[in-house]
PDB file of N, CA and C in Angstrom:
ATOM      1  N   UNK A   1       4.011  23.822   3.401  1.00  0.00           N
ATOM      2  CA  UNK A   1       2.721  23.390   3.890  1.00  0.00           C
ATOM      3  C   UNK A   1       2.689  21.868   3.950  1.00  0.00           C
ATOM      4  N   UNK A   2       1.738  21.227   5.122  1.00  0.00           N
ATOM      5  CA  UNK A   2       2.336  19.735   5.225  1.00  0.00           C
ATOM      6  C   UNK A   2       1.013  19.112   4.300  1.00  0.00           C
ATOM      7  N   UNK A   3       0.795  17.900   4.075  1.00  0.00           N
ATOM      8  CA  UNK A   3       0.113  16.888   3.222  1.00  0.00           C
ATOM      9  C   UNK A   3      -1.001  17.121   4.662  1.00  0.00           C
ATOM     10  N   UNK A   4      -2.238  17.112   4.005  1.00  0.00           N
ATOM     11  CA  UNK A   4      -3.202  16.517   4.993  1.00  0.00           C
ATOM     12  C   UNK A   4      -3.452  15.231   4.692  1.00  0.00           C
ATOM     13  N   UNK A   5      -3.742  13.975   5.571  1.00  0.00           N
ATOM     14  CA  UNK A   5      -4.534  12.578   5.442  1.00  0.00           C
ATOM     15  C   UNK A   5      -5.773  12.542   6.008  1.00  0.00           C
ATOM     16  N   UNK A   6      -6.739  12.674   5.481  1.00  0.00           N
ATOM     17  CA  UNK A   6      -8.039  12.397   6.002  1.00  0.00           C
ATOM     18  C   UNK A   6      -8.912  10.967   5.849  1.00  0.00           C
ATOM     19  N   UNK A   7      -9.265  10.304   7.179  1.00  0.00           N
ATOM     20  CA  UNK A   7      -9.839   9.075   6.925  1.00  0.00           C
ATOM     21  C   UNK A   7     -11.067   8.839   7.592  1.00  0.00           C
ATOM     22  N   UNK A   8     -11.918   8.173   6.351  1.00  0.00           N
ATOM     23  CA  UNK A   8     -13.428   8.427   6.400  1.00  0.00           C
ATOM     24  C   UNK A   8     -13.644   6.898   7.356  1.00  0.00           C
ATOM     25  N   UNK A   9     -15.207   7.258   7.714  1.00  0.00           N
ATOM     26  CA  UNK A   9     -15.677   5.871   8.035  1.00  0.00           C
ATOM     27  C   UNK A   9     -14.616   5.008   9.340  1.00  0.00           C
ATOM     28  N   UNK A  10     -14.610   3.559   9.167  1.00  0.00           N
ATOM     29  CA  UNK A  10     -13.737   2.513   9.603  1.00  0.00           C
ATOM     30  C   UNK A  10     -12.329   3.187   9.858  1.00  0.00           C
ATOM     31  N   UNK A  11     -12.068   3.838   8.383  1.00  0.00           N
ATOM     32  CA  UNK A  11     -10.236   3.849   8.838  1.00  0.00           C
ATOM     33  C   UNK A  11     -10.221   4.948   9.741  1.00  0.00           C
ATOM     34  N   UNK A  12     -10.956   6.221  10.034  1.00  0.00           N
ATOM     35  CA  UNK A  12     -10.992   7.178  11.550  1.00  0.00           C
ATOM     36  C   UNK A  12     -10.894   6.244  12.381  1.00  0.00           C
ATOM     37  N   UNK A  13     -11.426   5.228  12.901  1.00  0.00           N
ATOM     38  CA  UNK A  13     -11.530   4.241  14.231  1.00  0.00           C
ATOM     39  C   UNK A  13     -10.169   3.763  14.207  1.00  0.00           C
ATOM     40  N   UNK A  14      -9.481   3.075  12.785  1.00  0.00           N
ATOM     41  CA  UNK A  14      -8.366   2.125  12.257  1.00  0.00           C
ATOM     42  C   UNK A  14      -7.379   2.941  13.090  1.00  0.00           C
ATOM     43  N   UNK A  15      -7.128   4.274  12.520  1.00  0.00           N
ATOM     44  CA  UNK A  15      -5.877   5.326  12.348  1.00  0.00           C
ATOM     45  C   UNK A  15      -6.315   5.946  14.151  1.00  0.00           C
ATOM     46  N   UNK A  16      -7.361   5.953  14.428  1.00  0.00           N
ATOM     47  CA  UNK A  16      -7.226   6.694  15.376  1.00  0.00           C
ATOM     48  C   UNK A  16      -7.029   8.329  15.462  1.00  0.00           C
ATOM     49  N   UNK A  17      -7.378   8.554  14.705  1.00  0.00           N
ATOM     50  CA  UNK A  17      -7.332   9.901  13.750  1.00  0.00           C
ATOM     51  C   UNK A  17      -8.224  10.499  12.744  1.00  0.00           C
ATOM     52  N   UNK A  18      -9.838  11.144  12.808  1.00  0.00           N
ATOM     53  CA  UNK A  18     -10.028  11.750  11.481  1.00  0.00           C
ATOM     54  C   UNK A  18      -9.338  11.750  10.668  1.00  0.00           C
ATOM     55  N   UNK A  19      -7.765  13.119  10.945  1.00  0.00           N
ATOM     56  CA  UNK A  19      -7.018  13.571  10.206  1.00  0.00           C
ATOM     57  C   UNK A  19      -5.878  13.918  10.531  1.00  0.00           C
ATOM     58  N   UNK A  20      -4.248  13.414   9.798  1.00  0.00           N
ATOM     59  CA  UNK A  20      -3.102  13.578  10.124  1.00  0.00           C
ATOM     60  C   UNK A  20      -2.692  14.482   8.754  1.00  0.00           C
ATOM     61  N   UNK A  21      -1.335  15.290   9.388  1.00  0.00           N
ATOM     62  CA  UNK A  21      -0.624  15.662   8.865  1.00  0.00           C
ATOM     63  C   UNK A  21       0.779  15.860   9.238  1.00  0.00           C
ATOM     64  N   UNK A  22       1.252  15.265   7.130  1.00  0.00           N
ATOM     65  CA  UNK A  22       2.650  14.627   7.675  1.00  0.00           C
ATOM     66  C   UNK A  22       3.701  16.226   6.744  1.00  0.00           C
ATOM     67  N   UNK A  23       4.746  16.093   6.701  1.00  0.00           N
ATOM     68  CA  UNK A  23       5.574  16.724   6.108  1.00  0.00           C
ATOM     69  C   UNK A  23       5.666  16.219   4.709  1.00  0.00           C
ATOM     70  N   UNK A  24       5.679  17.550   3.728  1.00  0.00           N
ATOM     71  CA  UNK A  24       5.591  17.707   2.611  1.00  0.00           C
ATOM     72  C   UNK A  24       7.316  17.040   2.084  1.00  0.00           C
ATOM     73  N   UNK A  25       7.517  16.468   0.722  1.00  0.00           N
ATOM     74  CA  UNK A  25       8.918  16.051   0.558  1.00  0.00           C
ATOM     75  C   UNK A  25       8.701  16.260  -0.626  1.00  0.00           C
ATOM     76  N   UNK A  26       9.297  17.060  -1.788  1.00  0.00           N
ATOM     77  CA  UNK A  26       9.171  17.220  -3.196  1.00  0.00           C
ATOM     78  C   UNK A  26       9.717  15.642  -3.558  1.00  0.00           C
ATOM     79  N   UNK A  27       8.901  15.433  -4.513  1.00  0.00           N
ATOM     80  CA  UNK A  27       8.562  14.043  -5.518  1.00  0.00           C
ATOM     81  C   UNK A  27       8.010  12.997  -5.039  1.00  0.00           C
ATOM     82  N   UNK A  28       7.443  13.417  -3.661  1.00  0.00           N
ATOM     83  CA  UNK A  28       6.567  12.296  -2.707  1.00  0.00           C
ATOM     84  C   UNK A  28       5.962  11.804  -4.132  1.00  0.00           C
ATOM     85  N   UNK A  29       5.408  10.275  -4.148  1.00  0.00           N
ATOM     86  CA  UNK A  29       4.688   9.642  -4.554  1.00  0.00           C
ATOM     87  C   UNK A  29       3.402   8.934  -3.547  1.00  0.00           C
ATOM     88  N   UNK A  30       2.221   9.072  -4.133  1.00  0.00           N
ATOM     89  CA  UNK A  30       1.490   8.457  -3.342  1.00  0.00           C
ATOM     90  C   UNK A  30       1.597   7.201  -2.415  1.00  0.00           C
ATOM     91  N   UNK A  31       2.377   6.191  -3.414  1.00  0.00           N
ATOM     92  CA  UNK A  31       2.915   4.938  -3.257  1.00  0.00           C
ATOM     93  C   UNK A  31       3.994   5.007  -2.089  1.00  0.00           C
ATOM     94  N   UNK A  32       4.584   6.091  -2.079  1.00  0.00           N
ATOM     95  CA  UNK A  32       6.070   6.131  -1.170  1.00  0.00           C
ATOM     96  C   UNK A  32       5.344   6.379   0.251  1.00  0.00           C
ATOM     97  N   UNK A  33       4.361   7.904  -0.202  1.00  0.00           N
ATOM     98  CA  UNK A  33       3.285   8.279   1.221  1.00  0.00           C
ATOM     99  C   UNK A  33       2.566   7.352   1.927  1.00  0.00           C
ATOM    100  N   UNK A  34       2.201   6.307   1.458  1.00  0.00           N
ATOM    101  CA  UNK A  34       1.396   5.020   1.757  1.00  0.00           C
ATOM    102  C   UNK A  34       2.405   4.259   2.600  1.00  0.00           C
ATOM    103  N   UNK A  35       3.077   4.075   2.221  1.00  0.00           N
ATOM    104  CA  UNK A  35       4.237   3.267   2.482  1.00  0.00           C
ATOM    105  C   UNK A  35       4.658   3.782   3.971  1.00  0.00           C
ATOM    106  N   UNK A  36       5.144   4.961   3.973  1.00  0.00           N
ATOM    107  CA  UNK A  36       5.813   5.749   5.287  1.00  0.00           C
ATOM    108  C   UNK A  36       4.677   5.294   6.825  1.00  0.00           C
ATOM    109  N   UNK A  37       3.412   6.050   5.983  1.00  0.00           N
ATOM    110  CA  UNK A  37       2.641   5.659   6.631  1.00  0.00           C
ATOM    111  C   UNK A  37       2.067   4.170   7.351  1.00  0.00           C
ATOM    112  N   UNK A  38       2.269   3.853   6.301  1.00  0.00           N
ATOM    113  CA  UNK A  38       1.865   2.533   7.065  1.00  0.00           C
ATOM    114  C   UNK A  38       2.996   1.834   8.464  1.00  0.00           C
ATOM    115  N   UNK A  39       4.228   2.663   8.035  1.00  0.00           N
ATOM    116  CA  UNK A  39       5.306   1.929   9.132  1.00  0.00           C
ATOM    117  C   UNK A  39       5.002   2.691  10.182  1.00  0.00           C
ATOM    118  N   UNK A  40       4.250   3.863   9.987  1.00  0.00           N
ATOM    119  CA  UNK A  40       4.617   4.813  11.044  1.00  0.00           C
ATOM    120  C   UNK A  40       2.719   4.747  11.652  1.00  0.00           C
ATOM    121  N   UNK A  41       1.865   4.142  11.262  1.00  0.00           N
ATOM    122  CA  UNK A  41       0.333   3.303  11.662  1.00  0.00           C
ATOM    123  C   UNK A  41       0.364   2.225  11.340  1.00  0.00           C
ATOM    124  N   UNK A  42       1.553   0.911  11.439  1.00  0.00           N
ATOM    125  CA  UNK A  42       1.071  -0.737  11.055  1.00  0.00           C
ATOM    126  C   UNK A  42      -0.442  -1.223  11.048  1.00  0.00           C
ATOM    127  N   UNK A  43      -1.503  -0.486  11.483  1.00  0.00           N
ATOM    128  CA  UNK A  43      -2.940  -0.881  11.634  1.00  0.00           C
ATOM    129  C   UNK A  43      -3.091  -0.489  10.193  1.00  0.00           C
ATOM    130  N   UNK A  44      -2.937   0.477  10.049  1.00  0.00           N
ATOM    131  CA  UNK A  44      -3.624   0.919   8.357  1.00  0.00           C
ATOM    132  C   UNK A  44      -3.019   0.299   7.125  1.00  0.00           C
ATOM    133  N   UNK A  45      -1.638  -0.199   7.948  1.00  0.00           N
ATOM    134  CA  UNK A  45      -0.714  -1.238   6.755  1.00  0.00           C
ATOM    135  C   UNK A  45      -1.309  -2.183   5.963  1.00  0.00           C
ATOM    136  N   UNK A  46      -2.285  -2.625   6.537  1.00  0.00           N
ATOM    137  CA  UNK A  46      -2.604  -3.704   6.367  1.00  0.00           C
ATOM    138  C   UNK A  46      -4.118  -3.392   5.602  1.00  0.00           C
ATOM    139  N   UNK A  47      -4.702  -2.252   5.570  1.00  0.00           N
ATOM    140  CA  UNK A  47      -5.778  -2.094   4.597  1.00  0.00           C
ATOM    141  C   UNK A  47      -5.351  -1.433   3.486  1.00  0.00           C
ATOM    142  N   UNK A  48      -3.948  -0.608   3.786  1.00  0.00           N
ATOM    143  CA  UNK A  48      -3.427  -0.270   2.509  1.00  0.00           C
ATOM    144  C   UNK A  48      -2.484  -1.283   1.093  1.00  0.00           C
ATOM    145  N   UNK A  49      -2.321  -2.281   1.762  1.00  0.00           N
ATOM    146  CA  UNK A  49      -1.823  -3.628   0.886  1.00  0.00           C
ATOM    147  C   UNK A  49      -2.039  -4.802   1.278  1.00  0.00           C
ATOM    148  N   UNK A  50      -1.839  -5.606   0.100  1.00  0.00           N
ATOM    149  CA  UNK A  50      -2.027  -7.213   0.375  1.00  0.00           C
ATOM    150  C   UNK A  50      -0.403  -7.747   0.923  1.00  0.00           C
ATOM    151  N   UNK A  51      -1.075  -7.867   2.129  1.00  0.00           N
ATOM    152  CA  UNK A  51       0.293  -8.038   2.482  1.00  0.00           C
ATOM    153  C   UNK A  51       1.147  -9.796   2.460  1.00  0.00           C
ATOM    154  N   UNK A  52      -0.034 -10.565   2.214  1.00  0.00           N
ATOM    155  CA  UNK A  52       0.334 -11.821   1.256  1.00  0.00           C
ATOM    156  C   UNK A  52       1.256 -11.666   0.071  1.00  0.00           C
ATOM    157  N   UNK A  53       0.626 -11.073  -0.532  1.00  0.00           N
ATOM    158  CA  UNK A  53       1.272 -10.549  -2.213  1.00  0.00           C
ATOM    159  C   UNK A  53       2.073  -9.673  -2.205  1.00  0.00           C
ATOM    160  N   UNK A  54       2.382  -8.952  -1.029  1.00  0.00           N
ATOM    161  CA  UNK A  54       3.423  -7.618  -1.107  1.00  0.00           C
ATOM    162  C   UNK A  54       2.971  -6.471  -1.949  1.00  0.00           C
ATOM    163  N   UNK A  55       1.756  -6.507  -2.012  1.00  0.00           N
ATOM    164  CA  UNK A  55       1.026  -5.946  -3.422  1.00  0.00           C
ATOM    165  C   UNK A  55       0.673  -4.458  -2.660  1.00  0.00           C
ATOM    166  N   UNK A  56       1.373  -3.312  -3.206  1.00  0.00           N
ATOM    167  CA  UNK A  56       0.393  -2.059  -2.750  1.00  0.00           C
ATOM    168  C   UNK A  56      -0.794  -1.504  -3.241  1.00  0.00           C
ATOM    169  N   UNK A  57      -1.213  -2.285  -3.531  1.00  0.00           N
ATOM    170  CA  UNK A  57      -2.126  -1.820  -4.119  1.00  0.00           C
ATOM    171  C   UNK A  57      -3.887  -1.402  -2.750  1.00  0.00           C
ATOM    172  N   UNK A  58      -3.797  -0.186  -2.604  1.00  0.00           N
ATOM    173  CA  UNK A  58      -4.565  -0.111  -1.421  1.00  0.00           C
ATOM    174  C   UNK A  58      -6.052  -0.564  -1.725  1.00  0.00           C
ATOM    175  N   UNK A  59      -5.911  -0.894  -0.470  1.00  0.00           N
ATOM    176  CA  UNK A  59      -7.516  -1.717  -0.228  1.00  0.00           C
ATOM    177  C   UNK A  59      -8.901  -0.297   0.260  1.00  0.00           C
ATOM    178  N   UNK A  60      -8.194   0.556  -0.474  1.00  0.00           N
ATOM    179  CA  UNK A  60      -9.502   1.947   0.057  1.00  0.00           C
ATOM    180  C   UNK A  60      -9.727   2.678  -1.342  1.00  0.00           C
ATOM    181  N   UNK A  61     -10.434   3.399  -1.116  1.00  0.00           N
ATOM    182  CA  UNK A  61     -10.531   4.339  -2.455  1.00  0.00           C
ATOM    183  C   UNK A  61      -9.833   5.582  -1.681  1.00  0.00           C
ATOM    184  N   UNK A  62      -8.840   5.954  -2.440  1.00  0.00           N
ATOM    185  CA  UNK A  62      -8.167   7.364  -2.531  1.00  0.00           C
ATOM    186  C   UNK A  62      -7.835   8.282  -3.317  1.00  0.00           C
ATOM    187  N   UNK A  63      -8.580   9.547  -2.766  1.00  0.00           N
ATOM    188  CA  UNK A  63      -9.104  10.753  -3.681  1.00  0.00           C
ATOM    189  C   UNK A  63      -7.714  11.883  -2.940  1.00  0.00           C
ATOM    190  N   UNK A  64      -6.808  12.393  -4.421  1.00  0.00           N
ATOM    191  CA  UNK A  64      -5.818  13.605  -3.716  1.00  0.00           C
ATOM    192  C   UNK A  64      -6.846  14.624  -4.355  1.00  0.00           C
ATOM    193  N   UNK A  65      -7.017  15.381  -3.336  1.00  0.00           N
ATOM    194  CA  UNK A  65      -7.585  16.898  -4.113  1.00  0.00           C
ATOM    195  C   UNK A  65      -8.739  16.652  -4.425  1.00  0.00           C
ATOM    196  N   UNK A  66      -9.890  15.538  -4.130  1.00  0.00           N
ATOM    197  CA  UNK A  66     -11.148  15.262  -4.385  1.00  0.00           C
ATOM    198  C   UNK A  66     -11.349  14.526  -5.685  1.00  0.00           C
ATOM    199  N   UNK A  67      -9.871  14.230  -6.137  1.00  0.00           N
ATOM    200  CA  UNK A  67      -9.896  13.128  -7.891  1.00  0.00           C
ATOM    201  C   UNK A  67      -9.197  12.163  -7.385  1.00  0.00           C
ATOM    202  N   UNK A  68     -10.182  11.154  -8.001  1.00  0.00           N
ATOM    203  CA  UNK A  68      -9.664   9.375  -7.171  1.00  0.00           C
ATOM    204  C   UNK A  68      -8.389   8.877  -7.945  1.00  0.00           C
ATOM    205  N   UNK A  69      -7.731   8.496  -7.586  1.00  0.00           N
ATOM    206  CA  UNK A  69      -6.422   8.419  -7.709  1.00  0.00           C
ATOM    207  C   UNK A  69      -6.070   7.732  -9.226  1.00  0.00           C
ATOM    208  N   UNK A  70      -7.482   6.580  -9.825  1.00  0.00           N
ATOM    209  CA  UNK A  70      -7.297   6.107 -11.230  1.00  0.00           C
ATOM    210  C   UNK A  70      -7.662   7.099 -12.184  1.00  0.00           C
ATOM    211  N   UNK A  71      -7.761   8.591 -12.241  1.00  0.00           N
ATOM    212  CA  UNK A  71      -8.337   9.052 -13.231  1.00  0.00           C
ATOM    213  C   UNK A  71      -6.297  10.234 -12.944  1.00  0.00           C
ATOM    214  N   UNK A  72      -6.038   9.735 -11.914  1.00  0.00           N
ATOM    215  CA  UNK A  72      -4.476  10.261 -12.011  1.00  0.00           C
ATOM    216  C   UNK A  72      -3.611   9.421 -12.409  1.00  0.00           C
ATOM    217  N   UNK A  73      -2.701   9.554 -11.582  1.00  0.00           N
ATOM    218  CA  UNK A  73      -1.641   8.231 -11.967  1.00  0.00           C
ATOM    219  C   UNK A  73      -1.367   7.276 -10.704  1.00  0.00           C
ATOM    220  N   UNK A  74      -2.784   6.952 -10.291  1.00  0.00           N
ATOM    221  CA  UNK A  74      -2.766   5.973  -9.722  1.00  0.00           C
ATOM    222  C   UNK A  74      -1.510   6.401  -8.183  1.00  0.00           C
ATOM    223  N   UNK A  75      -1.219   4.854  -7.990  1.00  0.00           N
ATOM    224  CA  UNK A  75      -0.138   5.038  -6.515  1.00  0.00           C
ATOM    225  C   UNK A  75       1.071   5.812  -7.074  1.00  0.00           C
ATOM    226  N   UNK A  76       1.603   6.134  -8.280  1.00  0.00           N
ATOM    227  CA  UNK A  76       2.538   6.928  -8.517  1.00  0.00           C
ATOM    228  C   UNK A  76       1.872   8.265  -8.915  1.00  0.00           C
ATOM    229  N   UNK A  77       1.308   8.729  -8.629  1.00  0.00           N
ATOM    230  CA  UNK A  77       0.684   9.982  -8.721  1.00  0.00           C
ATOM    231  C   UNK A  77       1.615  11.123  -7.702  1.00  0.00           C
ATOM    232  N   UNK A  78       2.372  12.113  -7.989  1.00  0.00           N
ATOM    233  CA  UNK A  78       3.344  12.895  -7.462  1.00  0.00           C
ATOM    234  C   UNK A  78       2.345  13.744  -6.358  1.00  0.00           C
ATOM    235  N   UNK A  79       2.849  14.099  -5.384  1.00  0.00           N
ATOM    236  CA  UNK A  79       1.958  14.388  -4.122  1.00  0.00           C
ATOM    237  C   UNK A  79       2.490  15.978  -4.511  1.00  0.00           C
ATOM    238  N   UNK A  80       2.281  16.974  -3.925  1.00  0.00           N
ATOM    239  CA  UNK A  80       2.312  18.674  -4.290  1.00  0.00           C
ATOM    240  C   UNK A  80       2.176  18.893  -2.550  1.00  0.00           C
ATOM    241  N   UNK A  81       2.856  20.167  -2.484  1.00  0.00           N
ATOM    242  CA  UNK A  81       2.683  21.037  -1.385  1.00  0.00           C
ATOM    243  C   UNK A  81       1.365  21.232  -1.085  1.00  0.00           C
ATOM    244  N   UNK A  82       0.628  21.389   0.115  1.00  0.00           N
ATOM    245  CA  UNK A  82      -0.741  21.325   0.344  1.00  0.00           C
ATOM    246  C   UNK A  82      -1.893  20.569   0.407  1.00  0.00           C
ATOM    247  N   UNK A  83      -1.736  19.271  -0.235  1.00  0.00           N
ATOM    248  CA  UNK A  83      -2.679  18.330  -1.231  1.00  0.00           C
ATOM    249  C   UNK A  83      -3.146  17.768   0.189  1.00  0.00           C
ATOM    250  N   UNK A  84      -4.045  17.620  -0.481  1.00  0.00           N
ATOM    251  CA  UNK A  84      -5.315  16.394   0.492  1.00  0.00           C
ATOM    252  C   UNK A  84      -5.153  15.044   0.031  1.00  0.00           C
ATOM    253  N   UNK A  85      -4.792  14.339   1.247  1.00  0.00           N
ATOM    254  CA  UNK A  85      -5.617  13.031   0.208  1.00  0.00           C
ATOM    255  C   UNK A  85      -6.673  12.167   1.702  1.00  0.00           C
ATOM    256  N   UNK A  86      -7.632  11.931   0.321  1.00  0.00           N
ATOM    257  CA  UNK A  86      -8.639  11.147   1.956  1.00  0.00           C
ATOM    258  C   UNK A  86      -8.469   9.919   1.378  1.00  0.00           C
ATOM    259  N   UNK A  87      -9.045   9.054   2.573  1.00  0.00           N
ATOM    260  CA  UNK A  87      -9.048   7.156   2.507  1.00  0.00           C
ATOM    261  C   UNK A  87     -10.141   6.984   2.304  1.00  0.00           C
ATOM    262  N   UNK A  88     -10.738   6.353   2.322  1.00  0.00           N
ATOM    263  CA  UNK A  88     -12.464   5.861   2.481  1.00  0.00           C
ATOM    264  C   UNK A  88     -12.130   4.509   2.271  1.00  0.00           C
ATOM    265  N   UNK A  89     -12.833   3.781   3.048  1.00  0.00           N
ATOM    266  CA  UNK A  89     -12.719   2.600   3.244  1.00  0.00           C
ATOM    267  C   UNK A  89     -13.555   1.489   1.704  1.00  0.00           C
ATOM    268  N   UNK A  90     -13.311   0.222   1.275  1.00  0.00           N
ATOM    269  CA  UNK A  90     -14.229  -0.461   0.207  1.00  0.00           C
ATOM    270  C   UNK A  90     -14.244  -1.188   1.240  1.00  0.00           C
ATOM    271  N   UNK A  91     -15.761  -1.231   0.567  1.00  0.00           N
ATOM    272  CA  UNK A  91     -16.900  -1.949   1.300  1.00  0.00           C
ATOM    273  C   UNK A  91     -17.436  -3.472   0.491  1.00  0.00           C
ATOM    274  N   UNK A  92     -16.826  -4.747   1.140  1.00  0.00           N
ATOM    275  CA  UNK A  92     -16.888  -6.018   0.110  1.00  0.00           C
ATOM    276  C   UNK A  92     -18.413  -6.844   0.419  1.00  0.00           C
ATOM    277  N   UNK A  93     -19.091  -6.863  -0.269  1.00  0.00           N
ATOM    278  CA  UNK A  93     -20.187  -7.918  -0.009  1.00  0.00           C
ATOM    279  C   UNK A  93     -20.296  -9.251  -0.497  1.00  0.00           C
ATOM    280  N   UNK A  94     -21.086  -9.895  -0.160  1.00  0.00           N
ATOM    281  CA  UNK A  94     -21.029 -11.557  -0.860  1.00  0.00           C
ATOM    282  C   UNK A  94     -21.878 -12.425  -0.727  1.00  0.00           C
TER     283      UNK A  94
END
């Protein structure tokens, strides 16, 4: 069964896509999935890291399975056959 990506808000317009799905790879890491992705959408590359800092640290809130990714293990959080993960965009004010 493949990974669904679902993206809320901004990143649907970003991705051009509600929702993709990629192929499942046993020991995917979130961090690795992010990564693929972004080479394979350079638009979303760039909300998913600081790309000054080389830093992956994504610029969205991401929920696998409807649990946000810090109450898992974060960007190394192991991806599973089936899993959801959505984007939702952060929203900065000032």
């Amino acid at each position: 069964m493949p990974l669904t990506l679902k993206f809320i808000g901004a990143l649907r317009q970003i991705s051009g896509n509600p929702q993709v799905k990629i192929d499942f790879q046993k020991g995917l890491t979130l961090k690795t999935m992010v990564a693929k992705v972004s080479v394979e959408m350079p638009q979303l590359g760039k909300i998913f890291s600081d790309q000054q800092l080389g830093d992956a640290r994504s610029n969205a809130l991401v929920l696998v399975n409807g649990r946000e990714i810090s109450v898992l293990d974060g960007l190394e959080t192991v991806l599973h056959d089936g899993d959801e993960i959505v984007f939702i965009p952060v929203v900065h004010g000032g």
